[in-house]
C-alpha atoms as a PDB file:
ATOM      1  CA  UNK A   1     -75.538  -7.888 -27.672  1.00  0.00           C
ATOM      2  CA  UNK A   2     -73.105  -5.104 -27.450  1.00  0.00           C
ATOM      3  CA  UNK A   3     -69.413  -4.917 -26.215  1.00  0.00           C
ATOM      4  CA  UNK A   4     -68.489  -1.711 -24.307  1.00  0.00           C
ATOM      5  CA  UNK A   5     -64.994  -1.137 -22.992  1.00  0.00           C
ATOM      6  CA  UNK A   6     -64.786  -0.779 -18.842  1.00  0.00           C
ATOM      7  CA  UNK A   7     -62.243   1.667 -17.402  1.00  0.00           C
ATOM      8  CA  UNK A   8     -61.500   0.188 -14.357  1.00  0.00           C
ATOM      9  CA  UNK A   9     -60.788  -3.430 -16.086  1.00  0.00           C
ATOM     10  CA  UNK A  10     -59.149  -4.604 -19.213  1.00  0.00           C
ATOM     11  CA  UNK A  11     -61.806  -7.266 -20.121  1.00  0.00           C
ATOM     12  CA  UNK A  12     -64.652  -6.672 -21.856  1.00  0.00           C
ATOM     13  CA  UNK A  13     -68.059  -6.550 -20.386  1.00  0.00           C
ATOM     14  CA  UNK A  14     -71.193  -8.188 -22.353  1.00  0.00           C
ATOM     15  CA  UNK A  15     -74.279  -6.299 -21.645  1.00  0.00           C
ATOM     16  CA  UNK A  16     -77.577  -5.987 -23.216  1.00  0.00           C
ATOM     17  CA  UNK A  17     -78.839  -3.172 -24.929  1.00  0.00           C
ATOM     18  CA  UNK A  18     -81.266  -2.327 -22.580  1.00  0.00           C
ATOM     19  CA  UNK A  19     -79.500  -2.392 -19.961  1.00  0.00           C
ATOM     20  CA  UNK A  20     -77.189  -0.320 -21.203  1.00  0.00           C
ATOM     21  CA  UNK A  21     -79.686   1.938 -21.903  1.00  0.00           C
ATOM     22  CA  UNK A  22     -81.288   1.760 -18.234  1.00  0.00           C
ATOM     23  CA  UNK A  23     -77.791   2.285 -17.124  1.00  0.00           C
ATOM     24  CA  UNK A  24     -77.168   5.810 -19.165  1.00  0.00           C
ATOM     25  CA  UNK A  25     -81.054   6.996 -18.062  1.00  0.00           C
ATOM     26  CA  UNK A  26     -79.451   6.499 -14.383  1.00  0.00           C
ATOM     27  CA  UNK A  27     -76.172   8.309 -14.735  1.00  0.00           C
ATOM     28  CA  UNK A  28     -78.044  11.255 -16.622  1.00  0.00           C
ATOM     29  CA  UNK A  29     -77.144  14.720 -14.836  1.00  0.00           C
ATOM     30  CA  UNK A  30     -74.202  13.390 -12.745  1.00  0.00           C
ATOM     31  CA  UNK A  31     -71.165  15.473 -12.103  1.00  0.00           C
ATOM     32  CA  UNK A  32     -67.765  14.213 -11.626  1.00  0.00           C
ATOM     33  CA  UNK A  33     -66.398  15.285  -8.135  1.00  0.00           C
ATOM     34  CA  UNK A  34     -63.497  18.297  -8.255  1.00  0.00           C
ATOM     35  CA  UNK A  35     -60.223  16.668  -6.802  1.00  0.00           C
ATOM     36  CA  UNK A  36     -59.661  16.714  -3.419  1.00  0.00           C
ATOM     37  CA  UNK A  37     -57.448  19.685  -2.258  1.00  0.00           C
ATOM     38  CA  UNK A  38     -54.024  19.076  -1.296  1.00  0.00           C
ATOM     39  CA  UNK A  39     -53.894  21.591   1.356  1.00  0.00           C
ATOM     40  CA  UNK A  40     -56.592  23.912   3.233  1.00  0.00           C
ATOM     41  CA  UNK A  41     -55.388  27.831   3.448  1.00  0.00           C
ATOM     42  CA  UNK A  42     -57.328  29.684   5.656  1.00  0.00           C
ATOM     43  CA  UNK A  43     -57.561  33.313   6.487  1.00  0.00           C
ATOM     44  CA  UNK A  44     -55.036  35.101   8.320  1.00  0.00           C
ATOM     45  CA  UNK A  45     -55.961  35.636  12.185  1.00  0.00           C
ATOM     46  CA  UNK A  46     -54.953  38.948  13.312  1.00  0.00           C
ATOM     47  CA  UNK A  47     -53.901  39.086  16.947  1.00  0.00           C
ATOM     48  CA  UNK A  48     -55.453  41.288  19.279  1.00  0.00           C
ATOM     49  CA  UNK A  49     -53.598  44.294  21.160  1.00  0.00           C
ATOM     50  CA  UNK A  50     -53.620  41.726  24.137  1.00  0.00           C
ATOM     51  CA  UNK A  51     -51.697  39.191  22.263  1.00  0.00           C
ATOM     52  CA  UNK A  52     -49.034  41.308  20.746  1.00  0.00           C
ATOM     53  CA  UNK A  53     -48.062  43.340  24.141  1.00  0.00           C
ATOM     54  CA  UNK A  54     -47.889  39.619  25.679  1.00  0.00           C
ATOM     55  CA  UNK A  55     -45.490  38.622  22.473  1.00  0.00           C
ATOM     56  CA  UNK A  56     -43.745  41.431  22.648  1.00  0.00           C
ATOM     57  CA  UNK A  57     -42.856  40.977  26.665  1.00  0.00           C
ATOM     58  CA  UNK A  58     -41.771  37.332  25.784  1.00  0.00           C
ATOM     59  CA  UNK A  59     -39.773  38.397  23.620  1.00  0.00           C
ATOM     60  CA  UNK A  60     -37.822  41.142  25.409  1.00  0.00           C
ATOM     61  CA  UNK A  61     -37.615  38.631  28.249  1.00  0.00           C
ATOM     62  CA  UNK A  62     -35.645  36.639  25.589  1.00  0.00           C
ATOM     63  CA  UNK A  63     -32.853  39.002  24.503  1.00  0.00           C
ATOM     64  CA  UNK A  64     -32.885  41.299  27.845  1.00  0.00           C
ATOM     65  CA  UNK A  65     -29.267  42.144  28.581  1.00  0.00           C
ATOM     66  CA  UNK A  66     -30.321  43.536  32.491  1.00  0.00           C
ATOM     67  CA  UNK A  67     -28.607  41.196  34.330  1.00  0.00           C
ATOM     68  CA  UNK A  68     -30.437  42.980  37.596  1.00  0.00           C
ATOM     69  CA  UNK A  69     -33.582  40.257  39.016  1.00  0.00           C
ATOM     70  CA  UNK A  70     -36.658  41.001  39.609  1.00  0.00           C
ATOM     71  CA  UNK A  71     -37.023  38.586  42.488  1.00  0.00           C
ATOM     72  CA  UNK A  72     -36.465  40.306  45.859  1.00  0.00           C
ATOM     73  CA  UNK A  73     -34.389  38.357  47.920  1.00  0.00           C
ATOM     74  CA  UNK A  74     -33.777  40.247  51.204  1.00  0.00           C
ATOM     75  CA  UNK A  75     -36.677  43.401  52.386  1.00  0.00           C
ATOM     76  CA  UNK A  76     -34.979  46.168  53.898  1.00  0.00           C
ATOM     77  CA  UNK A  77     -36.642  48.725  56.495  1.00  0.00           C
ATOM     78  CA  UNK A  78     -36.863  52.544  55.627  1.00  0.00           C
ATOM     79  CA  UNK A  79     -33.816  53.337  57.795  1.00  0.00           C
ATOM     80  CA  UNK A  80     -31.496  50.894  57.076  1.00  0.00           C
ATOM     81  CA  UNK A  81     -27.466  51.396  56.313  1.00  0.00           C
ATOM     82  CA  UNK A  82     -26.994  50.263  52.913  1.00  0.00           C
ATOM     83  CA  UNK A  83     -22.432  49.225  52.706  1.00  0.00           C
ATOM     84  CA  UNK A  84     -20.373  46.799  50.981  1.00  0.00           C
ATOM     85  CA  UNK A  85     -17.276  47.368  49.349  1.00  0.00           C
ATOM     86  CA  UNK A  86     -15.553  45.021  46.644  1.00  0.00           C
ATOM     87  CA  UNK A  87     -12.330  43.063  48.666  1.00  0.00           C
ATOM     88  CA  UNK A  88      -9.800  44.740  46.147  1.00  0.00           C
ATOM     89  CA  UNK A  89     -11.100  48.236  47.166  1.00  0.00           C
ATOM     90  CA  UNK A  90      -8.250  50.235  49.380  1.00  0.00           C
ATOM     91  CA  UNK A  91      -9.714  51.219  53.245  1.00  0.00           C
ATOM     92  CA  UNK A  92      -8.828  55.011  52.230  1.00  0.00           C
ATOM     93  CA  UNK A  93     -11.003  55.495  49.507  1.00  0.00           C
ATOM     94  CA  UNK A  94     -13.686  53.403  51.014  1.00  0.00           C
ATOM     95  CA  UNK A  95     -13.432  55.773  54.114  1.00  0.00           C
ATOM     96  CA  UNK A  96     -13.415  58.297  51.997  1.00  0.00           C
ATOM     97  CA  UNK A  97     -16.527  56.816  49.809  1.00  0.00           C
ATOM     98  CA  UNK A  98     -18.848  56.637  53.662  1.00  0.00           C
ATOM     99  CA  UNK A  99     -17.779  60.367  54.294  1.00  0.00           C
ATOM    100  CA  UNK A 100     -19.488  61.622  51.249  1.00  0.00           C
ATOM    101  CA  UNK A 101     -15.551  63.242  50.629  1.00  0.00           C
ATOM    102  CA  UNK A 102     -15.783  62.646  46.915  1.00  0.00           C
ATOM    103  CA  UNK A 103     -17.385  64.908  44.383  1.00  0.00           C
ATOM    104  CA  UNK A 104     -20.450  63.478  42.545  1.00  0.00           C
ATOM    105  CA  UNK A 105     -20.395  63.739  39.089  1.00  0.00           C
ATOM    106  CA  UNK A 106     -23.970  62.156  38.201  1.00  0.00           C
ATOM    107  CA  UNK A 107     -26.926  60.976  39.993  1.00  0.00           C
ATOM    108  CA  UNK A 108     -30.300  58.756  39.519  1.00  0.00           C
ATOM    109  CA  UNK A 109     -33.449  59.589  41.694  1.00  0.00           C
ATOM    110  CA  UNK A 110     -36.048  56.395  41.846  1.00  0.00           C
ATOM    111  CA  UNK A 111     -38.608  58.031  43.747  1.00  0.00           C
ATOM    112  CA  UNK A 112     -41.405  57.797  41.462  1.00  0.00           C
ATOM    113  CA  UNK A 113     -40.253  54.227  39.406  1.00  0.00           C
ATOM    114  CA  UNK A 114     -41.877  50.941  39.327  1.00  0.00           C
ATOM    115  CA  UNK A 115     -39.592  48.183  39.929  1.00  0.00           C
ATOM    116  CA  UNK A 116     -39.522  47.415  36.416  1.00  0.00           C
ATOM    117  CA  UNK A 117     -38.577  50.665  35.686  1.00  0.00           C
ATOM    118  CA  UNK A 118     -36.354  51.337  38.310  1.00  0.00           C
ATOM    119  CA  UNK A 119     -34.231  47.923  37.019  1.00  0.00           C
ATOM    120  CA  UNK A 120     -33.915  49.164  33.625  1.00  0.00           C
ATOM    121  CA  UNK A 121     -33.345  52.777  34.760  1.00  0.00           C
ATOM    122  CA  UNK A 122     -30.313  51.860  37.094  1.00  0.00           C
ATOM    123  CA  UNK A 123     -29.030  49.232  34.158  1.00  0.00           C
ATOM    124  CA  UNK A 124     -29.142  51.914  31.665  1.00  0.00           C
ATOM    125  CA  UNK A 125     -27.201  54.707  34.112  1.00  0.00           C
ATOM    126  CA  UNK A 126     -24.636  52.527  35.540  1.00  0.00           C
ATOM    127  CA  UNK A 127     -23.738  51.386  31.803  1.00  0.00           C
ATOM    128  CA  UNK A 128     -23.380  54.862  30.837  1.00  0.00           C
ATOM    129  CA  UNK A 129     -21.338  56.107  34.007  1.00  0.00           C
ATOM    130  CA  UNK A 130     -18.875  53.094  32.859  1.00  0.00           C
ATOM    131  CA  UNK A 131     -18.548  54.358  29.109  1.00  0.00           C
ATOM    132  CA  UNK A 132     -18.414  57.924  30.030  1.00  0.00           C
ATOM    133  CA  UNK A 133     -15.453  57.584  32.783  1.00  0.00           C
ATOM    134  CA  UNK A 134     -17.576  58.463  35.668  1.00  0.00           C
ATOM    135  CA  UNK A 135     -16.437  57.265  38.752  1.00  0.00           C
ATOM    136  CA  UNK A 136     -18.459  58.235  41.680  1.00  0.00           C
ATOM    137  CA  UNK A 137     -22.540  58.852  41.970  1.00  0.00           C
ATOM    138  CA  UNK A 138     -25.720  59.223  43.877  1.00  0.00           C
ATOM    139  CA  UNK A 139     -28.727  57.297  43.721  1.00  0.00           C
ATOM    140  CA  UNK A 140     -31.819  58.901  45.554  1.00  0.00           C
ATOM    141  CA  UNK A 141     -34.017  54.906  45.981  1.00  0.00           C
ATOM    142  CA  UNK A 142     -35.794  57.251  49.034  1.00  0.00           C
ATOM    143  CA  UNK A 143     -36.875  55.560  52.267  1.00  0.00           C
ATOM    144  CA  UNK A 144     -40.460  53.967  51.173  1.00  0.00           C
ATOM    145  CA  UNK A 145     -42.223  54.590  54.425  1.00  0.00           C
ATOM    146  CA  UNK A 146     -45.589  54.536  52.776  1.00  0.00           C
ATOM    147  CA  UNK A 147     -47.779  51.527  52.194  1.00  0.00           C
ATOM    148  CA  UNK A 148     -48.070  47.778  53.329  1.00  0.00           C
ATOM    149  CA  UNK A 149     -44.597  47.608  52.056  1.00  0.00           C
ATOM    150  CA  UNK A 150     -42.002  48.978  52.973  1.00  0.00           C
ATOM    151  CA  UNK A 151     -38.578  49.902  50.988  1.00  0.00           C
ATOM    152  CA  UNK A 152     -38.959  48.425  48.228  1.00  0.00           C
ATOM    153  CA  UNK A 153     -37.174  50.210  45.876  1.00  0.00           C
ATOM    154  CA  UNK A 154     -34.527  50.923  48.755  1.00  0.00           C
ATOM    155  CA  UNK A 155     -34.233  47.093  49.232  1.00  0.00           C
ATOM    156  CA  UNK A 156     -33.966  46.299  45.326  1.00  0.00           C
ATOM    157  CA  UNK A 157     -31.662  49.064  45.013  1.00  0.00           C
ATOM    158  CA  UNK A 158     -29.138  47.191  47.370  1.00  0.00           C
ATOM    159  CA  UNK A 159     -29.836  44.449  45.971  1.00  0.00           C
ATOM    160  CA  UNK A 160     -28.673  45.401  42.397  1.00  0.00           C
ATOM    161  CA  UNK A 161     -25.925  46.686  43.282  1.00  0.00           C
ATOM    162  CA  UNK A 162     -24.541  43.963  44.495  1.00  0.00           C
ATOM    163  CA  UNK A 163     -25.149  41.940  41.732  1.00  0.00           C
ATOM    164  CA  UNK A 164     -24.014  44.800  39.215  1.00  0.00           C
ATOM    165  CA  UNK A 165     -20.881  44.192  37.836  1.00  0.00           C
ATOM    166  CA  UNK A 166     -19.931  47.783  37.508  1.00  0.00           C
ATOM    167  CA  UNK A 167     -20.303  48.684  40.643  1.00  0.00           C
ATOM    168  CA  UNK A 168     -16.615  48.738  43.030  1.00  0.00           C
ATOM    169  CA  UNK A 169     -18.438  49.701  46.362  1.00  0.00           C
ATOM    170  CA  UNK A 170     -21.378  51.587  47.772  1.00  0.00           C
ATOM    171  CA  UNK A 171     -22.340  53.547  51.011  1.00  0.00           C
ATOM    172  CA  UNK A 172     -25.720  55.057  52.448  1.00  0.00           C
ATOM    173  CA  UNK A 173     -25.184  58.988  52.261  1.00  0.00           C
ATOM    174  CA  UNK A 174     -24.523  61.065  54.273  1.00  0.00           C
ATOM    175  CA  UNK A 175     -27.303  63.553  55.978  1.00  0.00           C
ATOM    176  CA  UNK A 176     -26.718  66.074  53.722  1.00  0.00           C
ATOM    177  CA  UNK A 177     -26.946  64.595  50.397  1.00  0.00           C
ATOM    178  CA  UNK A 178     -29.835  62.355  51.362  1.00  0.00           C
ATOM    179  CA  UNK A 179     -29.505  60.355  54.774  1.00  0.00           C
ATOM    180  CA  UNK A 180     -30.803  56.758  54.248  1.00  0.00           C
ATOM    181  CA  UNK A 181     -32.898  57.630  51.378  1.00  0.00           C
ATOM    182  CA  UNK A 182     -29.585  57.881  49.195  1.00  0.00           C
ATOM    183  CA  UNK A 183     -26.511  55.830  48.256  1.00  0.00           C
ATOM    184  CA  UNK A 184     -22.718  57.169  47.317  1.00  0.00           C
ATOM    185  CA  UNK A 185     -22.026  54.337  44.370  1.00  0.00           C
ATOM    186  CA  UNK A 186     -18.006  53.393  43.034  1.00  0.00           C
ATOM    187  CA  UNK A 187     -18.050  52.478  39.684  1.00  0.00           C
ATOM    188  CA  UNK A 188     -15.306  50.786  37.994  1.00  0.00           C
ATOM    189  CA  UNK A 189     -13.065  52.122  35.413  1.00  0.00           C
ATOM    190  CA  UNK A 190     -13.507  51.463  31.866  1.00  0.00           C
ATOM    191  CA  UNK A 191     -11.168  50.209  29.807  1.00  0.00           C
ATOM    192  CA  UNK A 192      -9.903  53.250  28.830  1.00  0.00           C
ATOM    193  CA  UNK A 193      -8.779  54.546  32.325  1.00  0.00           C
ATOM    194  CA  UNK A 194      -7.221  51.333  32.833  1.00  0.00           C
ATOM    195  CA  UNK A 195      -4.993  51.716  29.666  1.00  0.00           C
ATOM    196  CA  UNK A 196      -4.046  55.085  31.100  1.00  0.00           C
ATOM    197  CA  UNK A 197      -3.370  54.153  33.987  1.00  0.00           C
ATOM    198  CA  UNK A 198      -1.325  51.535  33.256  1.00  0.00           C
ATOM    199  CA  UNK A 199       0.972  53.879  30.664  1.00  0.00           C
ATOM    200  CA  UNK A 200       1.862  56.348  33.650  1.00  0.00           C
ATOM    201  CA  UNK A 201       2.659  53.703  35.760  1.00  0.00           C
ATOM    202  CA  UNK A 202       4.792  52.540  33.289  1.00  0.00           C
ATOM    203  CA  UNK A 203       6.398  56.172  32.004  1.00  0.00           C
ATOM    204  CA  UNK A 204       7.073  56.542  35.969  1.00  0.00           C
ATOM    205  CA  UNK A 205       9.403  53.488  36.291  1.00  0.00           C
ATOM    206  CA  UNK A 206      11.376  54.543  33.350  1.00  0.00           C
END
């Protein structure tokens, strides 16, 4: 009879020698099995164009500063009047605003924009009008007489504006610089005109 050690117990084990010997005949050839893996890492997945335009939408969506929706709220028709002036704004330069009396310094023609483009167009020029001191403009939206519907940039155009922060006031031209397919736009001042302003006011009442 012989004693053999077992790992998995501190006692010992009597067994007889031929069993033993049966037992070592059995086990003859077998492998121990490689340790589990802690963690599977599997090959990166590369997205397809389809995926990273989508991504790259979402993500723009996320940190767009265009305050201007894309949700059309009110459809205008071709000829429409497009007016509204901010309360603050004196009746003698809004009169003077509707007569087309003030000289243009920039303009923006829509025409041939999607609406998408259009937004970010009109964001981008407004913005610079305000840091470049630029007071009065002309947006051509046109008329949009064509197709099942109608005015659409004309109707977003109005819309915009009113929600634009820059903008003071805003009148449908007059014929000659565009009819109803353009608007005369106010723009604020910027910060700097305001500082200016307020130093003559203030080197006049000394």
């Amino acid at each position: 009879m012989v004693f053999l050690p077992n790992y998995k117990s501190q006692h010992l084990i009597a067994m007889h020698t031929e069993d033993i010997d049966l037992f070592f005949d059995e086990m003859s050839g077998v492998q121990p099995l490689a340790p589990a893996k802690r963690a599977t890492i599997k090959a990166e997945r590369k997205d397809t164009p389809g995926q990273e335009e989508r991504r790259r939408a979402a993500a723009e969506e996320l940190i767009d500063p265009n305050p201007l929706s894309m949700e059309l709220r009110k459809r205008l028709q071709p000829h429409d009047f497009l007016f509204w002036k901010e309360s603050g704004v004196q009746e003698g330069v809004w009169k003077k605003l509707c007569l087309g009396k003030y000289n243009m310094e920039a303009s923006l023609d829509l025409h041939l924009f999607t609406v998408k483009e259009a937004r970010q167009e009109l964001h981008s020029f407004l913005k610079s009008c305000l840091e470049n001191g630029i007071r009065t403009v002309l947006i051509r939206h046109g008329r949009g007489e064509q197709g099942a519907e109608k005015a659409t940039i004309k109707s977003y155009t109005n819309q915009w504006l009113l929600e634009h922060d820059h903008v003071l006031a805003f009148h449908t031209a007059q014929k000659q610089h565009g009819g109803t397919a353009a608007v005369y736009t106010m723009i604020r001042k910027n910060a700097d005109a305001r500082n200016e302003n307020r130093e003559q006011h203030a080197r006049r009442n000394h």
